[in-house]
PDB file of N, CA and C in Angstrom:
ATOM      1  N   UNK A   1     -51.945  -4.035  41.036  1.00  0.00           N
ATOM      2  CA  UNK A   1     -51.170  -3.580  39.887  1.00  0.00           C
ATOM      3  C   UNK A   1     -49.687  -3.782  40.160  1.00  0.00           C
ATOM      4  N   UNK A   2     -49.017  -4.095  39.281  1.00  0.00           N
ATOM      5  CA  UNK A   2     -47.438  -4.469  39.587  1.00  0.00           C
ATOM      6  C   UNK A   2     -47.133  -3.261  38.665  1.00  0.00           C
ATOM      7  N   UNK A   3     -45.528  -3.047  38.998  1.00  0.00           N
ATOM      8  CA  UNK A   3     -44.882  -2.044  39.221  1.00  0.00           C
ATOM      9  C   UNK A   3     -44.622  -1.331  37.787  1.00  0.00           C
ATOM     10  N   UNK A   4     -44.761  -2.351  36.389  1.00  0.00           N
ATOM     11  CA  UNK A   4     -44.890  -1.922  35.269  1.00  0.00           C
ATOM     12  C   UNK A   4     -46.241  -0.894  35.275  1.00  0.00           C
ATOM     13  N   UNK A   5     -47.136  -1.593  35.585  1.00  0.00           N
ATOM     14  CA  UNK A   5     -48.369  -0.362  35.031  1.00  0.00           C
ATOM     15  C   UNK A   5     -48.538   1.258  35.920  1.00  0.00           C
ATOM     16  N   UNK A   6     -47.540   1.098  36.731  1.00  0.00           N
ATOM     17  CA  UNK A   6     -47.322   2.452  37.314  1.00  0.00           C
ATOM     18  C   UNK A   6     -46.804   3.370  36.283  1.00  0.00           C
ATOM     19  N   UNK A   7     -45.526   2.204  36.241  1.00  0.00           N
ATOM     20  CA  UNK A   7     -44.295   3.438  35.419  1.00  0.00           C
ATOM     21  C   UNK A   7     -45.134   3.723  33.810  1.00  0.00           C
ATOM     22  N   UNK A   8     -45.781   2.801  33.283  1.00  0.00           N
ATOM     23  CA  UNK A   8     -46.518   2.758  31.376  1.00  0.00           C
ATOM     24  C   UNK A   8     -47.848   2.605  31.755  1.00  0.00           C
ATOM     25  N   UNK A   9     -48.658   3.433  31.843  1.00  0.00           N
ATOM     26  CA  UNK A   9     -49.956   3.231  32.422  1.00  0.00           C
ATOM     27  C   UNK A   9     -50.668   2.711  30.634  1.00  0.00           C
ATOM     28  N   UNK A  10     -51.452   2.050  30.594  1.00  0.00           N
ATOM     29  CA  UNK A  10     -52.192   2.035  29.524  1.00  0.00           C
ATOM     30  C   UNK A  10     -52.429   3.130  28.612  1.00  0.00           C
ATOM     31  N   UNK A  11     -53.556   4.331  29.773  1.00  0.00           N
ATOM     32  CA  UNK A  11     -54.349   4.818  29.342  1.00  0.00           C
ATOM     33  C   UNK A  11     -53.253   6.325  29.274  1.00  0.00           C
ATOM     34  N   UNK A  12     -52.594   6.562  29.534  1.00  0.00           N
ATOM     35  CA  UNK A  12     -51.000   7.651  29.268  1.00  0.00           C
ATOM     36  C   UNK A  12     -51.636   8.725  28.381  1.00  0.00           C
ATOM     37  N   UNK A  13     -51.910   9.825  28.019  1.00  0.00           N
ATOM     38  CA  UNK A  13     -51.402  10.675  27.249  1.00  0.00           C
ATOM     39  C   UNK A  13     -50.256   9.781  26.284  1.00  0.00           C
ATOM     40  N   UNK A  14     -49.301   9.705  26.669  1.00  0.00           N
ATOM     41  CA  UNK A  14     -48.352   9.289  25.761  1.00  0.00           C
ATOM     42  C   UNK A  14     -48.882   8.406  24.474  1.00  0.00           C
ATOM     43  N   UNK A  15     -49.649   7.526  25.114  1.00  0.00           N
ATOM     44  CA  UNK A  15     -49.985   6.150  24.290  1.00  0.00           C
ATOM     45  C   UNK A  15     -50.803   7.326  23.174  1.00  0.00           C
ATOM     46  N   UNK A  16     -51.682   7.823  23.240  1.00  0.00           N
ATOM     47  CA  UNK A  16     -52.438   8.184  22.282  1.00  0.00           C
ATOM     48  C   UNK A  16     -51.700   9.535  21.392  1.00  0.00           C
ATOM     49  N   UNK A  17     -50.265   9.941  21.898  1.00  0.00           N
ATOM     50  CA  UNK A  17     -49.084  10.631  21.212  1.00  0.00           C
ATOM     51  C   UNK A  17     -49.101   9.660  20.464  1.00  0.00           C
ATOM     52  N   UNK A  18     -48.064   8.465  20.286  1.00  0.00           N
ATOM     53  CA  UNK A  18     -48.015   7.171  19.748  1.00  0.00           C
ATOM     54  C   UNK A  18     -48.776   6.829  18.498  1.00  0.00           C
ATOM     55  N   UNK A  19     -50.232   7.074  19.199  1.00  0.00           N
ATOM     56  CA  UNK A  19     -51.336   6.311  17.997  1.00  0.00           C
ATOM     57  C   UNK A  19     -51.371   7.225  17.391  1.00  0.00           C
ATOM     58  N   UNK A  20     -51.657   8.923  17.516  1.00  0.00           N
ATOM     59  CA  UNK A  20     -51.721   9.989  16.316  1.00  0.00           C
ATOM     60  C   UNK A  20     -50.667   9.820  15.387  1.00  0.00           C
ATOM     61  N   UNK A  21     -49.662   9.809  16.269  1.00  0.00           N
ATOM     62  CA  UNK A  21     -47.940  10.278  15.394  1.00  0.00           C
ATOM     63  C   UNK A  21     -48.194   8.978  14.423  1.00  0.00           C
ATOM     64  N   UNK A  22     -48.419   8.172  14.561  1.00  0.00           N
ATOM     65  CA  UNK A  22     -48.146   6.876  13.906  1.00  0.00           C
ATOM     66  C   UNK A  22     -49.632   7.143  12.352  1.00  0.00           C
ATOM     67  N   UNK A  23     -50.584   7.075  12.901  1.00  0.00           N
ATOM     68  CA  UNK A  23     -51.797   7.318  12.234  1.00  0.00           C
ATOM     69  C   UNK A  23     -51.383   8.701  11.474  1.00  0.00           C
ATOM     70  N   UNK A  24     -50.950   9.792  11.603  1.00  0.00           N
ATOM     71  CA  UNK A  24     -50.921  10.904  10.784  1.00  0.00           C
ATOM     72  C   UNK A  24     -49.701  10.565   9.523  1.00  0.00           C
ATOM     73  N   UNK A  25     -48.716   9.583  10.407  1.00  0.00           N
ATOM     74  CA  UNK A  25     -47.233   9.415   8.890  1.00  0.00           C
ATOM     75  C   UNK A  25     -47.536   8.156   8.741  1.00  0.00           C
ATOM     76  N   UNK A  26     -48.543   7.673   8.979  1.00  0.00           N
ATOM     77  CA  UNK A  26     -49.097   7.128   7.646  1.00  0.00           C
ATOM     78  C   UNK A  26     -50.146   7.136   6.565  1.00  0.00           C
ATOM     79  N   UNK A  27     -50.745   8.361   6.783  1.00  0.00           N
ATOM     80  CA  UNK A  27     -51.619   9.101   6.011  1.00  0.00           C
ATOM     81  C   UNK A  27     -50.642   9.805   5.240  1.00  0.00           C
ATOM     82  N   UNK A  28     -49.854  10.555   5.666  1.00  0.00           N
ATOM     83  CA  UNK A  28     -49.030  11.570   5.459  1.00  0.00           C
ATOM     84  C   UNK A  28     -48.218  11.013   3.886  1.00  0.00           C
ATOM     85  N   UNK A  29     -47.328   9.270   4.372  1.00  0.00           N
ATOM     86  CA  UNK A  29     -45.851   8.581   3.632  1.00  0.00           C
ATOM     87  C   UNK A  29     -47.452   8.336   2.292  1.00  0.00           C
ATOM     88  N   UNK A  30     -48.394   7.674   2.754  1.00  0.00           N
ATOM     89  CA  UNK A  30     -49.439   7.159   1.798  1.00  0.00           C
ATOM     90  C   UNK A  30     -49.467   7.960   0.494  1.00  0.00           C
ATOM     91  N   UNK A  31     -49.640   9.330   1.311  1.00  0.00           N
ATOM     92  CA  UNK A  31     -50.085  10.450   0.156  1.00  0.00           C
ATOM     93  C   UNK A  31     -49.087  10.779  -0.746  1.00  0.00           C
ATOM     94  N   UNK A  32     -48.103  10.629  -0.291  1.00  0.00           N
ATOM     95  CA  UNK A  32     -46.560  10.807  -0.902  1.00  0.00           C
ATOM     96  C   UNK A  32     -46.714   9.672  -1.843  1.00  0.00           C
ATOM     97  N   UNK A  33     -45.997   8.829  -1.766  1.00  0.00           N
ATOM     98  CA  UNK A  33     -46.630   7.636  -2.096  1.00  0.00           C
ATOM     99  C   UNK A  33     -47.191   7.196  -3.245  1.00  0.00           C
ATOM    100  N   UNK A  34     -48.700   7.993  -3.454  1.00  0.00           N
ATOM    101  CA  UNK A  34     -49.953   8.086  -4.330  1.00  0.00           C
ATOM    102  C   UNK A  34     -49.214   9.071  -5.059  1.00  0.00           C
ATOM    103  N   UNK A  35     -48.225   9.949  -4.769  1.00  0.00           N
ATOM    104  CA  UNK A  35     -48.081  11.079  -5.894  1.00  0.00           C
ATOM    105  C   UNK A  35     -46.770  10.717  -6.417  1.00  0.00           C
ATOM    106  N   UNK A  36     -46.105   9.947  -6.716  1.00  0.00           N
ATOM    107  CA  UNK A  36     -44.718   9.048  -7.184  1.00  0.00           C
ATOM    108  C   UNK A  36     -45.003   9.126  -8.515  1.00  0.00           C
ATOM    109  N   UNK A  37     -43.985   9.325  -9.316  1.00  0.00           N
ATOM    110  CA  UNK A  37     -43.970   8.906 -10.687  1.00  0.00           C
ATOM    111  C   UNK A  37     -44.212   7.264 -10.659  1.00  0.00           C
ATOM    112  N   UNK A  38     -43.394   6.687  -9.986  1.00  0.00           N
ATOM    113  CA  UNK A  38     -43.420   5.260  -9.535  1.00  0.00           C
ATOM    114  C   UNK A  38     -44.860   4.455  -9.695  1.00  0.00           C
ATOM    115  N   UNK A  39     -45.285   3.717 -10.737  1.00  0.00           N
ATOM    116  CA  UNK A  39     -46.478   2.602 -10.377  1.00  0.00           C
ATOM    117  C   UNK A  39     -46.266   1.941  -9.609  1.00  0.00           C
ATOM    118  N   UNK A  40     -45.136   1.261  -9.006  1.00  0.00           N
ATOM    119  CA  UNK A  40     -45.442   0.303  -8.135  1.00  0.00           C
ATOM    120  C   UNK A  40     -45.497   1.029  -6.498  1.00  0.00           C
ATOM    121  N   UNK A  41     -45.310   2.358  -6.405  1.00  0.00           N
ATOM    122  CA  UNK A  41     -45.079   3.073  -4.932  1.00  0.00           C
ATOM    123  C   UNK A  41     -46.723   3.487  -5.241  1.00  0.00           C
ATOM    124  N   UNK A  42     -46.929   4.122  -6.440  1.00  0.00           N
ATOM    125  CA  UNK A  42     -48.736   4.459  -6.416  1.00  0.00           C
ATOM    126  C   UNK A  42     -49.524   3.276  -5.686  1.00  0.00           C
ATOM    127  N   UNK A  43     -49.242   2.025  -7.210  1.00  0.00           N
ATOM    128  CA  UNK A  43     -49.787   0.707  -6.152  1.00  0.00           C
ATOM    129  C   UNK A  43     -49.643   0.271  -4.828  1.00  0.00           C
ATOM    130  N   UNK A  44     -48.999   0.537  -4.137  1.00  0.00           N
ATOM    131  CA  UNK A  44     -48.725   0.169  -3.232  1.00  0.00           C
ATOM    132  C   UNK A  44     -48.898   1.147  -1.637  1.00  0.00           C
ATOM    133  N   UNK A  45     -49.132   2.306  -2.298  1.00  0.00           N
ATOM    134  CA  UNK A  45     -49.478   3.250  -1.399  1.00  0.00           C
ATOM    135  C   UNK A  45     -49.346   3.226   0.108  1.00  0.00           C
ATOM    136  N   UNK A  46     -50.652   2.452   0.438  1.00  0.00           N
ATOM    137  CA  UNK A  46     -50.882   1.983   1.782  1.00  0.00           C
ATOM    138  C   UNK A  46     -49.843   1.434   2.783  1.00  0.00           C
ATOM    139  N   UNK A  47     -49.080   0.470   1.842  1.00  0.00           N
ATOM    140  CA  UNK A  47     -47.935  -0.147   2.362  1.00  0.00           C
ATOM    141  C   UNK A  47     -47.153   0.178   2.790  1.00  0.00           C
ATOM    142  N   UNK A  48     -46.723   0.933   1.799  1.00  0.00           N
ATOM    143  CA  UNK A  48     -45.407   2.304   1.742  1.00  0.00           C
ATOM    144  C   UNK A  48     -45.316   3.081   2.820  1.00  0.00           C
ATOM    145  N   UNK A  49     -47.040   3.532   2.949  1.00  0.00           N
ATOM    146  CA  UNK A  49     -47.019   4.247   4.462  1.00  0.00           C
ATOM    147  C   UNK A  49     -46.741   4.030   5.662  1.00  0.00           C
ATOM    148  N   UNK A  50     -47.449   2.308   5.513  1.00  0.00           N
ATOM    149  CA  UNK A  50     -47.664   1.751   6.873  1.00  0.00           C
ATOM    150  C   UNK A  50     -46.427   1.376   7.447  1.00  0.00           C
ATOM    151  N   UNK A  51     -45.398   0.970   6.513  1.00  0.00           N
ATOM    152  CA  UNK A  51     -44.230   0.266   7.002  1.00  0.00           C
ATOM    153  C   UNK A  51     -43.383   1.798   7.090  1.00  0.00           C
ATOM    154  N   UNK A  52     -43.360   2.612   6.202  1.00  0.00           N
ATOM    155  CA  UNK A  52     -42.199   4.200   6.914  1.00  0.00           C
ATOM    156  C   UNK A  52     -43.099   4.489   7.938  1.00  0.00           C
ATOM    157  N   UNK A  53     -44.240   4.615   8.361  1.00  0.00           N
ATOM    158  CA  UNK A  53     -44.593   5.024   9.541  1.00  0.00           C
ATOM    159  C   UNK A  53     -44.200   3.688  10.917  1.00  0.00           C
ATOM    160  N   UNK A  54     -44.574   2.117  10.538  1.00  0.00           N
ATOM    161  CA  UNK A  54     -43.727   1.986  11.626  1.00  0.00           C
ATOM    162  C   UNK A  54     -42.309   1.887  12.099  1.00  0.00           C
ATOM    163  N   UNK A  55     -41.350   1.790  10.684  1.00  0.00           N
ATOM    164  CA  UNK A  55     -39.918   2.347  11.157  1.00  0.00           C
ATOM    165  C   UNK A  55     -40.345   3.513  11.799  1.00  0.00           C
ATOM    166  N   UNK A  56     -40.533   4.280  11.586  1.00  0.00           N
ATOM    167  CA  UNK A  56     -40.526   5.771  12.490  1.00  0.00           C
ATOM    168  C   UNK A  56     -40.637   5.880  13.973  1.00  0.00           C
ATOM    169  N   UNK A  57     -41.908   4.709  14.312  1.00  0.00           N
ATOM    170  CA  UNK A  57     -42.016   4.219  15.640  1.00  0.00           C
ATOM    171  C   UNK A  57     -40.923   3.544  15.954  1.00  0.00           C
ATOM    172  N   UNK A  58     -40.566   2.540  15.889  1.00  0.00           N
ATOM    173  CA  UNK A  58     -39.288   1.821  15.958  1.00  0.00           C
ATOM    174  C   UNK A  58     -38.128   2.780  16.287  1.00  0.00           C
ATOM    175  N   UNK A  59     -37.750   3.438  15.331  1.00  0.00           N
ATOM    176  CA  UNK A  59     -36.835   4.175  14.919  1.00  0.00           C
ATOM    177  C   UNK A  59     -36.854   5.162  16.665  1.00  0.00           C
ATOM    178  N   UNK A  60     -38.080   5.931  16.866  1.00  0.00           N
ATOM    179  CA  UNK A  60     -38.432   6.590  18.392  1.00  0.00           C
ATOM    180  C   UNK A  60     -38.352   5.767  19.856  1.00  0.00           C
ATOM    181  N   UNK A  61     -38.373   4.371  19.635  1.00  0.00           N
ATOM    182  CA  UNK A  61     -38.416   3.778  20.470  1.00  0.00           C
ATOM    183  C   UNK A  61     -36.705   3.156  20.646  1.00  0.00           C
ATOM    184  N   UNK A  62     -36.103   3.009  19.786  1.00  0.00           N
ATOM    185  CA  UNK A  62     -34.779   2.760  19.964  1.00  0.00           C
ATOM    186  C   UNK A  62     -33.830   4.248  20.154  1.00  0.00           C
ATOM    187  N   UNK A  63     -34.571   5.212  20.041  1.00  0.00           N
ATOM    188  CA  UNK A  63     -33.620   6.379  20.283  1.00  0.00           C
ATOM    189  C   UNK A  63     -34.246   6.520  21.967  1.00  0.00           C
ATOM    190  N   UNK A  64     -35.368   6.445  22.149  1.00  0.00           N
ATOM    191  CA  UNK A  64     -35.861   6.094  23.583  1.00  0.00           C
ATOM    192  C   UNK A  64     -34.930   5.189  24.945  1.00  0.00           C
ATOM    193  N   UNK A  65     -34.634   3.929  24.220  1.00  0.00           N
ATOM    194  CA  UNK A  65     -34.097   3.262  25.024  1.00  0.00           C
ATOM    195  C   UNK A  65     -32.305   3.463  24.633  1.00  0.00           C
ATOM    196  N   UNK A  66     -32.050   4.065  23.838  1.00  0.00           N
ATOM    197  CA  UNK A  66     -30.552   5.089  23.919  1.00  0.00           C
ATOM    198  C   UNK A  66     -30.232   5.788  25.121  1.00  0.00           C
ATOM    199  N   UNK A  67     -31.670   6.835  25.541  1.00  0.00           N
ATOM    200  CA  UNK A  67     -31.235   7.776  26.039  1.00  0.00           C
ATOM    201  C   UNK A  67     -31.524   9.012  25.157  1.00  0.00           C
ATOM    202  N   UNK A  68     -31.946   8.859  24.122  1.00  0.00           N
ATOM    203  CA  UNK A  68     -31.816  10.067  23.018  1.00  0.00           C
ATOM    204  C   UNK A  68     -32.886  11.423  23.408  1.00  0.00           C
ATOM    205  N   UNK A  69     -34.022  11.176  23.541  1.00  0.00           N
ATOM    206  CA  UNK A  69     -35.495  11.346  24.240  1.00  0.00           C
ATOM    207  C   UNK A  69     -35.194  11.301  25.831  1.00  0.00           C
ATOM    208  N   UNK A  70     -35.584  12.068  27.110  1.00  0.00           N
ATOM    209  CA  UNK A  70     -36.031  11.998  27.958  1.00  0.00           C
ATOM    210  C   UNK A  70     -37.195  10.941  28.090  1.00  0.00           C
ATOM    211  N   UNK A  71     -37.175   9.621  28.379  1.00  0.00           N
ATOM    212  CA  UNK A  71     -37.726   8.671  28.912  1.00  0.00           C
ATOM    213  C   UNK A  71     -37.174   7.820  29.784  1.00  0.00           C
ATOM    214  N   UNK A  72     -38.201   7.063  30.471  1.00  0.00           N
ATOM    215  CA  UNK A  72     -37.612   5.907  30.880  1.00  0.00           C
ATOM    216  C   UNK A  72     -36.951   4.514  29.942  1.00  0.00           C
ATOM    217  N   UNK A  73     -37.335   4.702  28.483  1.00  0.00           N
ATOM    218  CA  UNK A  73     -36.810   3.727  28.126  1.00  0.00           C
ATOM    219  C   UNK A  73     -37.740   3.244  27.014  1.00  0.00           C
ATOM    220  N   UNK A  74     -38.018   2.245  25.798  1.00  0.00           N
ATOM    221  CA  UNK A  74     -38.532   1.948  25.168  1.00  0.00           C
ATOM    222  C   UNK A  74     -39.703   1.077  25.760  1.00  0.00           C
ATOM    223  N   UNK A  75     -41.080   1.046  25.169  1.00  0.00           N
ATOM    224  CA  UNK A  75     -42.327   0.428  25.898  1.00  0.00           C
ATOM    225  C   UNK A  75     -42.779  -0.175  24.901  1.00  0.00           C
ATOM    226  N   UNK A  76     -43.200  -1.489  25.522  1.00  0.00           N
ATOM    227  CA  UNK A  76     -43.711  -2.415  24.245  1.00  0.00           C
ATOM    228  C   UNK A  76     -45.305  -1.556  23.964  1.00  0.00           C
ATOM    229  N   UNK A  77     -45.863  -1.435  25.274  1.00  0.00           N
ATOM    230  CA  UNK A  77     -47.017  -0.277  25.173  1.00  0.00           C
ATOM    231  C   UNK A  77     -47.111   0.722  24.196  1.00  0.00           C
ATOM    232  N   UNK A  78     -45.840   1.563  24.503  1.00  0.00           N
ATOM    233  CA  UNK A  78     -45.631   3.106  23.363  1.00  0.00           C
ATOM    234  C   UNK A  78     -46.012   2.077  21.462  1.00  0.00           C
ATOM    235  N   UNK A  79     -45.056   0.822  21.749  1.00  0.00           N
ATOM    236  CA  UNK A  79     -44.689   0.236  20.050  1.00  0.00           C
ATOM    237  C   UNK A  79     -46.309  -0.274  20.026  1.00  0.00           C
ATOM    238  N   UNK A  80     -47.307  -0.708  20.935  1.00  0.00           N
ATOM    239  CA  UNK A  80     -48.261  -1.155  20.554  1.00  0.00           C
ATOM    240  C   UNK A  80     -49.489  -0.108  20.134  1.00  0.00           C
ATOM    241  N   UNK A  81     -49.444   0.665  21.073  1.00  0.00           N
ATOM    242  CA  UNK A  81     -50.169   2.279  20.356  1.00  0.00           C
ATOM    243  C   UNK A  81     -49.553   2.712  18.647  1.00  0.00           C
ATOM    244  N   UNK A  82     -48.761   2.524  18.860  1.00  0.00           N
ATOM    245  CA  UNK A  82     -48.124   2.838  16.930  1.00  0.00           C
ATOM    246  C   UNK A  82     -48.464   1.949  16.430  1.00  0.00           C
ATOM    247  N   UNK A  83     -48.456   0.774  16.947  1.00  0.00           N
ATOM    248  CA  UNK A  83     -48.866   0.013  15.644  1.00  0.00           C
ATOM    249  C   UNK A  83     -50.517  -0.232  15.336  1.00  0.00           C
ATOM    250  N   UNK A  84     -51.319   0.063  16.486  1.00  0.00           N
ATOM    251  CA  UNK A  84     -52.739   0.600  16.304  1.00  0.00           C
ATOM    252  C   UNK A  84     -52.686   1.344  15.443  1.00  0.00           C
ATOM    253  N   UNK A  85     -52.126   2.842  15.658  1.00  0.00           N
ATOM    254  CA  UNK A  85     -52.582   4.114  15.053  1.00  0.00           C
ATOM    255  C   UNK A  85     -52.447   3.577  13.320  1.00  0.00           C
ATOM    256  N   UNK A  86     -51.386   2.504  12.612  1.00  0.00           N
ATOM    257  CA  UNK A  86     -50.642   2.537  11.454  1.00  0.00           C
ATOM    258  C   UNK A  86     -52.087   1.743  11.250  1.00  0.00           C
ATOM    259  N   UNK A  87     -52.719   0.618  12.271  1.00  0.00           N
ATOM    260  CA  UNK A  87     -53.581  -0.272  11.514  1.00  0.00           C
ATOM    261  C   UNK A  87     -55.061   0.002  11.168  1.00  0.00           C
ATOM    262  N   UNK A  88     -55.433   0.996  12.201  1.00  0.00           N
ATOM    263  CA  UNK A  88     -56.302   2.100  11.821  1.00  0.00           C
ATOM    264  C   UNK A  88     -55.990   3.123  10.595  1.00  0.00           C
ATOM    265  N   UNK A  89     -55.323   3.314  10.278  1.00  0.00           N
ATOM    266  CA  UNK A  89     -54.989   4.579   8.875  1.00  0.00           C
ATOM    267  C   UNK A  89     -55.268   3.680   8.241  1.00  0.00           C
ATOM    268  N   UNK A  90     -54.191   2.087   7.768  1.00  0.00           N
ATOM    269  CA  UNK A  90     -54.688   1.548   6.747  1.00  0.00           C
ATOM    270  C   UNK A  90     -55.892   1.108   6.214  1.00  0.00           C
ATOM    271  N   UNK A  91     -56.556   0.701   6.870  1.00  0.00           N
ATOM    272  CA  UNK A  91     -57.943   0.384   7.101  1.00  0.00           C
ATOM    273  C   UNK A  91     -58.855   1.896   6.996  1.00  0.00           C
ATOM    274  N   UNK A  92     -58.375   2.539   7.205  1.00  0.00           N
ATOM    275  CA  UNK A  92     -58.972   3.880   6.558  1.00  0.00           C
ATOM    276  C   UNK A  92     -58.869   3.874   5.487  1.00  0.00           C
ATOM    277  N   UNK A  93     -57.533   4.237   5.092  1.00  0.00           N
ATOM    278  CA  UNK A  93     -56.738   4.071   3.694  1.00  0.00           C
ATOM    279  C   UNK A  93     -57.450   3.163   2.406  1.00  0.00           C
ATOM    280  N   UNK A  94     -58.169   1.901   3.283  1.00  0.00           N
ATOM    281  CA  UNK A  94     -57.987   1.139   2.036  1.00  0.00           C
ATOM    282  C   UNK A  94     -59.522   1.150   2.030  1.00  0.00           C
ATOM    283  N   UNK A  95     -60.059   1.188   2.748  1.00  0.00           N
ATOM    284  CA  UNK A  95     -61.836   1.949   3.203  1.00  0.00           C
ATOM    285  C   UNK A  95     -62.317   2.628   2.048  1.00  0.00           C
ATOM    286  N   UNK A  96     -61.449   4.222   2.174  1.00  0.00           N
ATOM    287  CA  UNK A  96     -61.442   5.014   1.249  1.00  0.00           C
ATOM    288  C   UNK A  96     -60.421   4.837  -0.484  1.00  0.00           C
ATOM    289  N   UNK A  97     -59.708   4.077  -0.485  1.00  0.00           N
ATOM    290  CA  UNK A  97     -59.725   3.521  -1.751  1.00  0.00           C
ATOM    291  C   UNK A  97     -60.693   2.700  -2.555  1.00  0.00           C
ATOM    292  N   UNK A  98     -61.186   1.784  -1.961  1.00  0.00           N
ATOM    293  CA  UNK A  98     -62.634   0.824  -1.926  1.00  0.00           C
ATOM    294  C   UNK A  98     -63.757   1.730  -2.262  1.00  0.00           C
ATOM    295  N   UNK A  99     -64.159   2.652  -1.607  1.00  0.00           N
ATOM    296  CA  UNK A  99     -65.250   3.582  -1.959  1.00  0.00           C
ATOM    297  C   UNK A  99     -64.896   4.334  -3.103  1.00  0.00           C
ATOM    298  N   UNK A 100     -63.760   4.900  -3.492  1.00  0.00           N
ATOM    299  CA  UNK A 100     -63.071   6.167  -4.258  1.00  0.00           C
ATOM    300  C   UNK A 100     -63.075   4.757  -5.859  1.00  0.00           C
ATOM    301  N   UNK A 101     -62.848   3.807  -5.869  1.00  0.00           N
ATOM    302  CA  UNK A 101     -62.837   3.016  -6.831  1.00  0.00           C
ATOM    303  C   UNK A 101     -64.290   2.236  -7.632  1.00  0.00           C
ATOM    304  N   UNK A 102     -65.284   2.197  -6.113  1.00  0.00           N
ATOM    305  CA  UNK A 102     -66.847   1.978  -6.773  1.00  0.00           C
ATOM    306  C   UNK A 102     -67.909   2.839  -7.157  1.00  0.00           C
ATOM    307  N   UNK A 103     -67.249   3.885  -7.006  1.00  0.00           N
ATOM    308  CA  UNK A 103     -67.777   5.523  -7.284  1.00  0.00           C
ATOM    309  C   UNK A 103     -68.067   5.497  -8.747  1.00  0.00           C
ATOM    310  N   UNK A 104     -69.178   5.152  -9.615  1.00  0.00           N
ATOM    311  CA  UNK A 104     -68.980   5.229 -11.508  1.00  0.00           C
ATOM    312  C   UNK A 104     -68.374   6.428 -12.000  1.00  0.00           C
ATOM    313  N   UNK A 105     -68.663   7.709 -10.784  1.00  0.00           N
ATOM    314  CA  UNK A 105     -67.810   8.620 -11.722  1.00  0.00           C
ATOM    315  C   UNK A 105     -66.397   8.980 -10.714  1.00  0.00           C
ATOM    316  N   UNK A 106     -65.419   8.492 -10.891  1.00  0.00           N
ATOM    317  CA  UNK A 106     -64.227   8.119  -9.991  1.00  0.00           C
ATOM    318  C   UNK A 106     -62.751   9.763 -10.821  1.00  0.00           C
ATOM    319  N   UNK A 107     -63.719  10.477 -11.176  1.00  0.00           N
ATOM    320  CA  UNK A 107     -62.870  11.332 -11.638  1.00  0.00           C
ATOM    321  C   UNK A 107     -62.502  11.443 -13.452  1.00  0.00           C
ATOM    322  N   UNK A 108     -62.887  10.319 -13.638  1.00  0.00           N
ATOM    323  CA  UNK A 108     -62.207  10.135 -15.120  1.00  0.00           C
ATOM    324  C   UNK A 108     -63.351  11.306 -15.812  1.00  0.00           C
ATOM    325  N   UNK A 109     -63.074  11.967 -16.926  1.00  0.00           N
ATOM    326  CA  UNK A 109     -63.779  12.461 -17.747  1.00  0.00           C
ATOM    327  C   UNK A 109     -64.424  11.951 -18.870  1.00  0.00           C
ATOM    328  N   UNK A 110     -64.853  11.804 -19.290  1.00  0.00           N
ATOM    329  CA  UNK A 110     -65.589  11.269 -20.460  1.00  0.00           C
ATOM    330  C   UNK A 110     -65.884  11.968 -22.068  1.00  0.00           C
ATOM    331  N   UNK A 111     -65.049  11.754 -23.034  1.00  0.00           N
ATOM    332  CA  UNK A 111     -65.491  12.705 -24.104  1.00  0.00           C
ATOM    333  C   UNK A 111     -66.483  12.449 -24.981  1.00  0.00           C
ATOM    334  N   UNK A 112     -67.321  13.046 -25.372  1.00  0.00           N
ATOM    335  CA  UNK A 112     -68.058  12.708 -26.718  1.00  0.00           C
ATOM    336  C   UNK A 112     -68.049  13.158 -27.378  1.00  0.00           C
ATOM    337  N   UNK A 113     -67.760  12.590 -28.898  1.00  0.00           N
ATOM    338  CA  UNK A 113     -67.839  12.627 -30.084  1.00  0.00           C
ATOM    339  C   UNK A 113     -68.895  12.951 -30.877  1.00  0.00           C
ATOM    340  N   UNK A 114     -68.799  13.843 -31.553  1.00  0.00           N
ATOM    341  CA  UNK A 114     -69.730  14.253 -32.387  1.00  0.00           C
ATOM    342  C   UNK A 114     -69.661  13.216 -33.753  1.00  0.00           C
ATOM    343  N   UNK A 115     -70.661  12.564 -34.014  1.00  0.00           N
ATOM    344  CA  UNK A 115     -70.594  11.524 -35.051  1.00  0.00           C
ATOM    345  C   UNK A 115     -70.955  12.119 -36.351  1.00  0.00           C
TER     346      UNK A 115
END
């Protein structure tokens, strides 16, 4: 093992900080998102999430290699666990849109008329 996988071990606690934090704000920005007056932020939901959740990573990893955070420094490791956690939600995300859309009764109500 060379001297990187000492200091960023793969398997870290940290890394799977990373994949939640990342996986929960983008469930989280999604849902927001879905509740917009906005059609094109509704449409787009997933997106919306995936990309404010990985600025967010980004955003942690450059305050990381600041100094901002107690670390050693920004890890392509830490940015690759976030960007798992974001590609897993979406793929959840769009899983459960896919199912929530072939559902015949998808919420809508139905009236009938008395003829």
């Amino acid at each position: 093992m060379n001297n990187d996988d000492d200091k960023d071990p793969w398997l870290a606690p940290d890394k799977l900080y990373h994949f939640l934090f990342c996986f929960f704000l983008t469930l989280f920005f999604s849902a927001l998102a879905s509740l917009s007056r906005y059609h094109f932020l509704r449409s787009h939901s997933t997106w919306v999430g995936s990309i404010l959740s990985l600025l967010a990573g980004a955003a942690k990893e450059a305050a990381d290699q600041l100094g901002i955070f107690p670390s050693a420094g920004a890890s392509a490791r830490d940015a690759l666990a976030d960007l798992l956690g974001v590609l897993v939600a979406a793929m959840a995300l769009s899983l459960w849109n896919r199912l929530r859309r072939s559902r015949p009764d998808s919420g809508h109500t139905r009236r009938v008329l008395p003829v």
